[in-house]
N, C-alpha and C. Protein backbone atom coordinates (compact mmCIF):
# COMPACT_ATOMS: atom_id res chain seq x y z
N UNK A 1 -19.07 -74.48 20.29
CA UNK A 1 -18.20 -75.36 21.01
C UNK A 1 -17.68 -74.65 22.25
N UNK A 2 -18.21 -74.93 23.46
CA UNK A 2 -17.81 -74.63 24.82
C UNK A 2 -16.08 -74.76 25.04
N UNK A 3 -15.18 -74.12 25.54
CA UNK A 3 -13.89 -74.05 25.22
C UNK A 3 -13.42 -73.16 26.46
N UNK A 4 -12.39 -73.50 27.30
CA UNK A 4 -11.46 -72.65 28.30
C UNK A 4 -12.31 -72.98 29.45
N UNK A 5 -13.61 -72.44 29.96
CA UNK A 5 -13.97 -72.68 31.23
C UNK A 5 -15.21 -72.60 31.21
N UNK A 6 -15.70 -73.74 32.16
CA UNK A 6 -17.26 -74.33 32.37
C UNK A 6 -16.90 -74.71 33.80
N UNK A 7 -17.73 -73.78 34.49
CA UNK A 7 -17.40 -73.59 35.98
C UNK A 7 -18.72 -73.03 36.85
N UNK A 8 -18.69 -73.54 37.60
CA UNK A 8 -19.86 -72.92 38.83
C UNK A 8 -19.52 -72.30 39.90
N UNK A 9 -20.05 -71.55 40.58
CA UNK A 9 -19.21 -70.41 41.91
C UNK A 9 -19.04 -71.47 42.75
N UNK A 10 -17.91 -71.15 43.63
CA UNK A 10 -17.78 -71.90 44.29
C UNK A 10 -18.37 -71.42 45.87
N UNK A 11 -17.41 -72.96 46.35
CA UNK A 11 -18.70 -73.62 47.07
C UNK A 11 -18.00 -72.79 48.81
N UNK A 12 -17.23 -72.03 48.64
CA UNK A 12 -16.18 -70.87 49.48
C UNK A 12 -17.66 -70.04 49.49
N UNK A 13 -18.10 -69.34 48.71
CA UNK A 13 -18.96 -68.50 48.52
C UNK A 13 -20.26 -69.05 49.19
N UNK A 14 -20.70 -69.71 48.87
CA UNK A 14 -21.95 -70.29 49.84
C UNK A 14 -21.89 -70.39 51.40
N UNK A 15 -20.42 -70.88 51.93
CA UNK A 15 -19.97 -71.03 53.12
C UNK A 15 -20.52 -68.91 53.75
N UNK A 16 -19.41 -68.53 52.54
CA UNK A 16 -19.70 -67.07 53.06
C UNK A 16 -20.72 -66.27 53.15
N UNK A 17 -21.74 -66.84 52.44
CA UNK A 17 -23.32 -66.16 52.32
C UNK A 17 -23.90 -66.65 53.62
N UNK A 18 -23.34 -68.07 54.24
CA UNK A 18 -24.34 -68.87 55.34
C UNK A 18 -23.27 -68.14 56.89
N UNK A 19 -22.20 -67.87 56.64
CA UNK A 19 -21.85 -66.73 57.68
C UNK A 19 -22.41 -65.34 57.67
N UNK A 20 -22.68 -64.70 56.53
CA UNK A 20 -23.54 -63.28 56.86
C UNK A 20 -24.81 -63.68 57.53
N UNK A 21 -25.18 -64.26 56.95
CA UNK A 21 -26.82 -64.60 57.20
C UNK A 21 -27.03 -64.99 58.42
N UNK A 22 -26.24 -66.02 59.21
CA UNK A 22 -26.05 -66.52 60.47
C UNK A 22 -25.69 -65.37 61.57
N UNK A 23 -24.88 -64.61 61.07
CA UNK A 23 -24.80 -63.26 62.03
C UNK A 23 -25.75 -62.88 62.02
N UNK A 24 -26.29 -62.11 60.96
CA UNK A 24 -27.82 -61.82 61.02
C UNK A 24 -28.85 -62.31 61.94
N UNK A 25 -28.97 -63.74 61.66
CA UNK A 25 -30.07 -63.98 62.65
C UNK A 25 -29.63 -64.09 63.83
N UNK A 26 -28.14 -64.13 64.35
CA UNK A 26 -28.03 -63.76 65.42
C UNK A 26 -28.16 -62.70 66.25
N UNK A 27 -27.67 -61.67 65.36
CA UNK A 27 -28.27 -60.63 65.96
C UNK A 27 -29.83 -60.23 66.26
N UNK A 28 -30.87 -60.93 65.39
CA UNK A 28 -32.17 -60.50 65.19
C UNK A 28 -32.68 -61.57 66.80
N UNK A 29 -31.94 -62.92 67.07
CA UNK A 29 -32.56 -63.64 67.79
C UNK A 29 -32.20 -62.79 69.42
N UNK A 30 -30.52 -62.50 69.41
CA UNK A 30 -30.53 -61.44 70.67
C UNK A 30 -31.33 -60.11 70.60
N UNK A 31 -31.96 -59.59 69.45
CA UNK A 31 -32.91 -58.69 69.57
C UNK A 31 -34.16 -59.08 70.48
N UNK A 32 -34.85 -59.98 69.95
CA UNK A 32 -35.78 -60.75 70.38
C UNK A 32 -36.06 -60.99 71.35
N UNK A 33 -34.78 -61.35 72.00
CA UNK A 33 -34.73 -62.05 73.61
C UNK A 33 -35.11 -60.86 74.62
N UNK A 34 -34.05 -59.30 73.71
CA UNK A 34 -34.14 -58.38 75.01
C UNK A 34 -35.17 -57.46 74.64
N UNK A 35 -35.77 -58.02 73.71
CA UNK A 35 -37.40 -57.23 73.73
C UNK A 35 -38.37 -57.50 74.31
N UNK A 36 -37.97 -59.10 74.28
CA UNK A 36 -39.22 -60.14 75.08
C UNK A 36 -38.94 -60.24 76.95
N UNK A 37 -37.64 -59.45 77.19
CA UNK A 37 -37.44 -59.10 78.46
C UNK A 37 -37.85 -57.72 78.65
N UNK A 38 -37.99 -57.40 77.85
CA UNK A 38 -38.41 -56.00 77.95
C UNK A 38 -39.58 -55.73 78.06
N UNK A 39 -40.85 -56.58 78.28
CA UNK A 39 -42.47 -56.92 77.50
C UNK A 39 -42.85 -56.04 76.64
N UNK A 40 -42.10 -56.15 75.49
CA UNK A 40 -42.37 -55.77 74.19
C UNK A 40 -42.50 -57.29 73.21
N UNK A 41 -43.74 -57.39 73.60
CA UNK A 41 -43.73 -59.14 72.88
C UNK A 41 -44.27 -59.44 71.95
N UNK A 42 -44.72 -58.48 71.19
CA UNK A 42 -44.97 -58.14 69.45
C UNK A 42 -43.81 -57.87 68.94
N UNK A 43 -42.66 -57.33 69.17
CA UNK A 43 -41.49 -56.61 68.66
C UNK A 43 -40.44 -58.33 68.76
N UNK A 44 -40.61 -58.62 70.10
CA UNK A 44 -40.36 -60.04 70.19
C UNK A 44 -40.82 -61.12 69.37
N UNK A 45 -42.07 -61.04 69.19
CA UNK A 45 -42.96 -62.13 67.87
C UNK A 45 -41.90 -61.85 66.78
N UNK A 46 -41.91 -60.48 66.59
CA UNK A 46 -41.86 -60.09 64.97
C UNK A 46 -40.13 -60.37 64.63
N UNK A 47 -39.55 -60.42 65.82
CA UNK A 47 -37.43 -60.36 65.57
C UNK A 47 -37.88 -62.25 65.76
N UNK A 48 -38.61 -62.51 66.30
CA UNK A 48 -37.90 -63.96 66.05
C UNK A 48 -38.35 -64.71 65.16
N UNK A 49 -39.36 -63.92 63.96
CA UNK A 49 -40.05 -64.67 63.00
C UNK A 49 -38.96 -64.17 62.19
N UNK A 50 -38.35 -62.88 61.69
CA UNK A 50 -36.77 -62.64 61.02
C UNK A 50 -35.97 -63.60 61.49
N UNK A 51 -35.59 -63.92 62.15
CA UNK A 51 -34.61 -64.88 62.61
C UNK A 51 -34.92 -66.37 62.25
N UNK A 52 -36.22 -67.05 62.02
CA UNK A 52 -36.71 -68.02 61.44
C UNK A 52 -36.23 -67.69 60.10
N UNK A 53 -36.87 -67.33 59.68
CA UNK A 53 -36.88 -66.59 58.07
C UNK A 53 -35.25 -66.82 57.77
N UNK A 54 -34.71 -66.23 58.43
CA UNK A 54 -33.05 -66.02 58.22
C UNK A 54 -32.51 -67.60 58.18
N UNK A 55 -32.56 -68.07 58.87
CA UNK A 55 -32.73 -69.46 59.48
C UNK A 55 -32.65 -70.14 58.17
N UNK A 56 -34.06 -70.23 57.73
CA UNK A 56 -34.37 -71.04 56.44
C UNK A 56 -33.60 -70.37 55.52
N UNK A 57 -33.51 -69.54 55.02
CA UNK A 57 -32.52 -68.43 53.78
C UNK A 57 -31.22 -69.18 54.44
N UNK A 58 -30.67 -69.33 55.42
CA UNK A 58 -29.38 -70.06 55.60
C UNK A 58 -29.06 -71.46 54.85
N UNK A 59 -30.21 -72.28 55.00
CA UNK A 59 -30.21 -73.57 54.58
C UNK A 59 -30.77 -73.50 52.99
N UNK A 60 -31.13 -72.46 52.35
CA UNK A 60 -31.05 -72.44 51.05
C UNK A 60 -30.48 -71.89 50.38
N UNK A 61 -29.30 -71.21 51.10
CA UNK A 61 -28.36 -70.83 50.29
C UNK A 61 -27.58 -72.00 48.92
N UNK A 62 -27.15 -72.83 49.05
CA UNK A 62 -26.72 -73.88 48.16
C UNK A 62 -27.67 -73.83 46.88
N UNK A 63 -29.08 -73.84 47.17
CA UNK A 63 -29.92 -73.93 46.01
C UNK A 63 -29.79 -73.06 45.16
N UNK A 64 -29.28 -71.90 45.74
CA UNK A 64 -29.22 -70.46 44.95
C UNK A 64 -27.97 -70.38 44.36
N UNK A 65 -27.13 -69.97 45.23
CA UNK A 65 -25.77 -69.80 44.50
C UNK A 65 -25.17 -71.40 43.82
N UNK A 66 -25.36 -72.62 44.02
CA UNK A 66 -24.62 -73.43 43.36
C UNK A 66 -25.38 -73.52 42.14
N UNK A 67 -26.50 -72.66 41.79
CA UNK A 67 -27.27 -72.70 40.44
C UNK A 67 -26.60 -71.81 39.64
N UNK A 68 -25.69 -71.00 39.70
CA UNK A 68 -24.87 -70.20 38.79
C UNK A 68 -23.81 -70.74 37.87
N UNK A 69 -23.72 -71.10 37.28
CA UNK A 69 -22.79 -71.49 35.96
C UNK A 69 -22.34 -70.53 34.74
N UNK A 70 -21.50 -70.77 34.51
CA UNK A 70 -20.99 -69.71 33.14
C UNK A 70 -19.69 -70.55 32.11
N UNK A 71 -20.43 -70.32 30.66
CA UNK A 71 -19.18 -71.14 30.00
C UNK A 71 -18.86 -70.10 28.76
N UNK A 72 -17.66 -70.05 28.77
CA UNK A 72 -16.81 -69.27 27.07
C UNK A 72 -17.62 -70.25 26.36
N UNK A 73 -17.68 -69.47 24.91
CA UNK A 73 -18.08 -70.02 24.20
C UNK A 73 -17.73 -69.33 22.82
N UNK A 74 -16.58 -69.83 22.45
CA UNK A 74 -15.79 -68.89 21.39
C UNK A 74 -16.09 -67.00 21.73
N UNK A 75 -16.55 -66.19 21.30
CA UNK A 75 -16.40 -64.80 21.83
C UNK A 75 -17.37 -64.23 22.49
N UNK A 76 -19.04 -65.49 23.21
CA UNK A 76 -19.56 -65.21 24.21
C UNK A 76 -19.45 -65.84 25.31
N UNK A 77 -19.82 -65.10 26.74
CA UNK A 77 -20.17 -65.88 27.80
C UNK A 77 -21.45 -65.90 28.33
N UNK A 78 -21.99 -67.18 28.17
CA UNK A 78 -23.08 -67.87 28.83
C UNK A 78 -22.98 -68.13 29.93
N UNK A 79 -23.88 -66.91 30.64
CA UNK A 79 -24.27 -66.92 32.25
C UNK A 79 -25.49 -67.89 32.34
N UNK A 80 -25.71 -68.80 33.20
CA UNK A 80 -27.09 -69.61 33.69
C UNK A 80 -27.05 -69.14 35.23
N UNK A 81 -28.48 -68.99 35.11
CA UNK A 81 -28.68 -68.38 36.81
C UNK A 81 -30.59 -69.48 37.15
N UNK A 82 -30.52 -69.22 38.27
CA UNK A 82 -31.88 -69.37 38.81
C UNK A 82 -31.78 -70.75 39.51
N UNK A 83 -33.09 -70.80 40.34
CA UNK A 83 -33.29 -72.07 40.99
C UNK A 83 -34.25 -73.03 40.22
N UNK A 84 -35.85 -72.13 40.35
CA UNK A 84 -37.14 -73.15 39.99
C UNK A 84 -36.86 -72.14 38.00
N UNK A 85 -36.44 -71.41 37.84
CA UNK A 85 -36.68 -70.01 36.46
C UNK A 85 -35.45 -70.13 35.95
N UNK A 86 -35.20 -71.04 34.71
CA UNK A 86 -33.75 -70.87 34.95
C UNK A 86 -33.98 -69.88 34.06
N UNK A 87 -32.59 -68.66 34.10
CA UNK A 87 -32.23 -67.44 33.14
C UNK A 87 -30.81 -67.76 32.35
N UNK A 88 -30.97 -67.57 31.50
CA UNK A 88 -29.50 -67.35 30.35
C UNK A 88 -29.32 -66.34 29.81
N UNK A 89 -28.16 -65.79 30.05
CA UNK A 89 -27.79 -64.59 29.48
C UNK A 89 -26.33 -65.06 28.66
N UNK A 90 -26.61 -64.62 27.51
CA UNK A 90 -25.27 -64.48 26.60
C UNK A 90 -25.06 -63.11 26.30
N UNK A 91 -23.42 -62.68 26.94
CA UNK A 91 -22.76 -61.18 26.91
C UNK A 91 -21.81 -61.66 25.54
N UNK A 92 -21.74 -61.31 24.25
CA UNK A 92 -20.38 -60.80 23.67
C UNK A 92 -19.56 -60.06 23.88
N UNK A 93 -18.17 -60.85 24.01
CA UNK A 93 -17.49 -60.09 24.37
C UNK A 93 -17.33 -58.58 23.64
N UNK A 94 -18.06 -58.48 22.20
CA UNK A 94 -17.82 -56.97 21.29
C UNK A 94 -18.42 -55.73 22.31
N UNK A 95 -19.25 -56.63 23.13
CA UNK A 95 -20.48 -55.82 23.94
C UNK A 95 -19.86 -55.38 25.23
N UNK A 96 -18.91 -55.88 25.61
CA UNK A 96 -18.41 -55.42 27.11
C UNK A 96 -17.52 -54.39 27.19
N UNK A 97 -17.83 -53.57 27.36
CA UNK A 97 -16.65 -52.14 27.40
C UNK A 97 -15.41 -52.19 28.63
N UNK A 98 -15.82 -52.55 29.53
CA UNK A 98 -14.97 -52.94 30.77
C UNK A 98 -14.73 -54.23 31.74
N UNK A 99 -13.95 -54.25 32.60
CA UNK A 99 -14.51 -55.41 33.21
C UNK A 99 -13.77 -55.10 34.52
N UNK A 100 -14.12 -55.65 35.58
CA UNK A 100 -13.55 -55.01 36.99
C UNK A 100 -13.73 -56.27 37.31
N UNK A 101 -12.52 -56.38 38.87
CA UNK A 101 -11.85 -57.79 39.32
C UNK A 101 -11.90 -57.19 40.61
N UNK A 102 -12.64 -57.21 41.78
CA UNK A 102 -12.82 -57.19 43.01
C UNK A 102 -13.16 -58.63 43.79
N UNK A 103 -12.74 -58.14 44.92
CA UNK A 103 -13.18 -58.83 46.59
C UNK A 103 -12.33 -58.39 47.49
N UNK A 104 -13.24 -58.35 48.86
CA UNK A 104 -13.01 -58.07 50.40
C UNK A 104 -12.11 -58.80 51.09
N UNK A 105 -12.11 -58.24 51.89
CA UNK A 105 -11.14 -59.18 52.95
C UNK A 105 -11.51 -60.30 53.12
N UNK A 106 -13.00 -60.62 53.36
CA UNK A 106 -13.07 -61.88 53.71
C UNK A 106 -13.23 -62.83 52.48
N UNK A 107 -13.64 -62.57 51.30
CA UNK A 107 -13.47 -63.02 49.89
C UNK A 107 -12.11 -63.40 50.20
N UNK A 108 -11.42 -62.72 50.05
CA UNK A 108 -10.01 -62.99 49.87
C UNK A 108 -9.32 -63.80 50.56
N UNK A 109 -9.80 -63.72 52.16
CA UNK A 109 -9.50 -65.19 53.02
C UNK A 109 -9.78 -66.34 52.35
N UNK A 110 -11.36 -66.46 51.47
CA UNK A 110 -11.99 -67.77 51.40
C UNK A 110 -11.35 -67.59 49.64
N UNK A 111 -10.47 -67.07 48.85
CA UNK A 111 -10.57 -67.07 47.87
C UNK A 111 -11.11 -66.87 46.60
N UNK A 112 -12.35 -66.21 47.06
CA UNK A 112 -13.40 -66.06 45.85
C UNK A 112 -12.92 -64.38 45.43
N UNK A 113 -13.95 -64.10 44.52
CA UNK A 113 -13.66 -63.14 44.14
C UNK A 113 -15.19 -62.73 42.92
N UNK A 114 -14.93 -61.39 42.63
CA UNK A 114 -16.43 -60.87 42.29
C UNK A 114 -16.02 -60.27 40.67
N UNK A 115 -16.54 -60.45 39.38
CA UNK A 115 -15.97 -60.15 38.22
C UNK A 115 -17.16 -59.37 37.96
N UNK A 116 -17.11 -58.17 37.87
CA UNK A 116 -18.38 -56.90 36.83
C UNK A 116 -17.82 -56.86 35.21
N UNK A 117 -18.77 -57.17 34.82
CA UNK A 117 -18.87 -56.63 33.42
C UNK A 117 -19.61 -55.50 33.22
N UNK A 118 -19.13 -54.53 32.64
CA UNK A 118 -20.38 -53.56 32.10
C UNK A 118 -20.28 -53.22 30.51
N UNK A 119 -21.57 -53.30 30.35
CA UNK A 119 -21.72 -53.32 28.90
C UNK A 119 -22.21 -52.39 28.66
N UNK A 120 -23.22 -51.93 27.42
CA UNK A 120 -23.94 -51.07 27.07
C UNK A 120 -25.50 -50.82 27.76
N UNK A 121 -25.96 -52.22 28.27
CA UNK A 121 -27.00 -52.21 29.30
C UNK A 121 -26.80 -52.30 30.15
N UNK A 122 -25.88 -52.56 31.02
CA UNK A 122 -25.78 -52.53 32.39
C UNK A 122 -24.71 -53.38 32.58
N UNK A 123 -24.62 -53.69 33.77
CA UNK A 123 -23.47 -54.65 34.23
C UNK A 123 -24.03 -55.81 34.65
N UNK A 124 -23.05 -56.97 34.76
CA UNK A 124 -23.23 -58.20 34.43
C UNK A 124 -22.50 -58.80 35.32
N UNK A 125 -23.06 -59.45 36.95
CA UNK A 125 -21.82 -59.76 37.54
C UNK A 125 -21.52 -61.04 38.19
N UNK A 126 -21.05 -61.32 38.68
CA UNK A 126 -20.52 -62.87 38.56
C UNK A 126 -19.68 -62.71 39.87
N UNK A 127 -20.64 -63.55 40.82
CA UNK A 127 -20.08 -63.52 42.48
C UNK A 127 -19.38 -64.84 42.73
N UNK A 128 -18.32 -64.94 43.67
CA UNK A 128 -18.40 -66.26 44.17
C UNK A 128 -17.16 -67.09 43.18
N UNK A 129 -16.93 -66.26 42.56
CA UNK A 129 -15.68 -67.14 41.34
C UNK A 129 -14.28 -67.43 42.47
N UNK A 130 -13.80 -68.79 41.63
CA UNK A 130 -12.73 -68.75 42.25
C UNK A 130 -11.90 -67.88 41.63
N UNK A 131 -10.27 -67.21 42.60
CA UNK A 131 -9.64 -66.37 41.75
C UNK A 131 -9.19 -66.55 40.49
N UNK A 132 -8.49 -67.81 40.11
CA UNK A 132 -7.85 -67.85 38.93
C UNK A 132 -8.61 -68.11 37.95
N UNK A 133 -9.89 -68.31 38.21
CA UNK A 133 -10.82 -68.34 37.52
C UNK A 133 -11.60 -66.68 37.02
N UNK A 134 -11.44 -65.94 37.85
CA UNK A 134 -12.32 -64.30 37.53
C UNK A 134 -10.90 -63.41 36.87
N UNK A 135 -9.57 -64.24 37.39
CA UNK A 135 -8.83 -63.71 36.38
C UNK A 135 -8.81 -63.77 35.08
N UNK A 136 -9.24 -65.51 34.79
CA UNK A 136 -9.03 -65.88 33.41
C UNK A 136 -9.85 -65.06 33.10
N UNK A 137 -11.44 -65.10 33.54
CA UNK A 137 -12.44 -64.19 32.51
C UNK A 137 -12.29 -62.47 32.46
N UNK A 138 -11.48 -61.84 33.19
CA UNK A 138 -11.57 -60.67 33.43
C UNK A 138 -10.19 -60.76 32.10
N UNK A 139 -9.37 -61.35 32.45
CA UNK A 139 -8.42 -61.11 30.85
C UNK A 139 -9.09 -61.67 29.59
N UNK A 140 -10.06 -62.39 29.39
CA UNK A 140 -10.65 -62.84 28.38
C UNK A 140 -11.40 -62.03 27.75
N UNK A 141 -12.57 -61.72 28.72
CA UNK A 141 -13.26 -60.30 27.98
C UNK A 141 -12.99 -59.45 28.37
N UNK A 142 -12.25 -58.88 29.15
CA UNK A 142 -12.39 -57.39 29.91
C UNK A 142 -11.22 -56.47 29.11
N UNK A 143 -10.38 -57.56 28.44
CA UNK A 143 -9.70 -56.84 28.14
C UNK A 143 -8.12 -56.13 28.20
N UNK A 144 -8.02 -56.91 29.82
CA UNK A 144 -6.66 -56.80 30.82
C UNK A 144 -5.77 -56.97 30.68
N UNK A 145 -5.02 -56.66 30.89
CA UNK A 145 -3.66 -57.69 31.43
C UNK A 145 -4.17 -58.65 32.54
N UNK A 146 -3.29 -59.96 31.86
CA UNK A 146 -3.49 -61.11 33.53
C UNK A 146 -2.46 -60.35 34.70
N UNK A 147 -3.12 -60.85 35.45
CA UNK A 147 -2.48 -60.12 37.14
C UNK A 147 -2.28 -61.12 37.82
């Protein structure tokens, strides 16, 4: 029985993936320009096919990150990830030794925030949460005090 929170990253986080990425190809497209002034016009081909590329990765951001979901589920959490593959991962909480509650400045403008789990195999992490949401789970399994 699914219980406390059934939630998907939010949609702050996608905004913020389509601003890195957009710098990016901005920078790659003013690469481009002053290479192709430069007659370096292979170096030019090649920065403005990155900048395409970037381009499209901009406009699929949504497909990616709004495919992340995670629900409690009495003392596990069920991560769902993927676009065309979906993946499920169930962490018990017996299994998580720690849990860490980060984000940046600009996270923190847009409200999101980044929850690590680490377990005995590795860590387990969960981008894009809203805050009061990576609080709840960071006091749920991690172990915390709420903050």
């Amino acid at each position: 029985m699914a219980t406390g929170i059934k939630q998907q990253c939010s949609r702050r986080y996608t905004a913020l993936l389509r601003v890195y990425i957009g710098m990016l190809a901005f920078i790659s497209l003013c690469a481009a320009v002053v290479l192709g002034m430069e007659g370096v016009k292979a170096g030019a081909f090649v920065l403005a096919g990155v900048f395409m590329l970037l381009c499209v990765a901009a406009a699929a951001v949504p497909l990616r990150s709004g495919r992340v979901s995670y629900t409690r589920t009495g003392g596990c959490l069920r991560i769902e990830k993927g676009l065309f593959l979906r993946r499920m991962l169930v962490v018990n909480r017996s299994d998580i030794r720690y849990s860490e509650l980060s984000n940046g400045p600009v996270e923190r403008r847009l409200g999101v925030c980044t929850v690590t789990f680490f377990t005995g195999g590795g860590k387990v992490r969960l981008r894009g949460l809203r805050v009061e949401d990576g609080r709840r789970l960071h006091y749920l399994f991690g172990g915390g005090a709420a903050e």
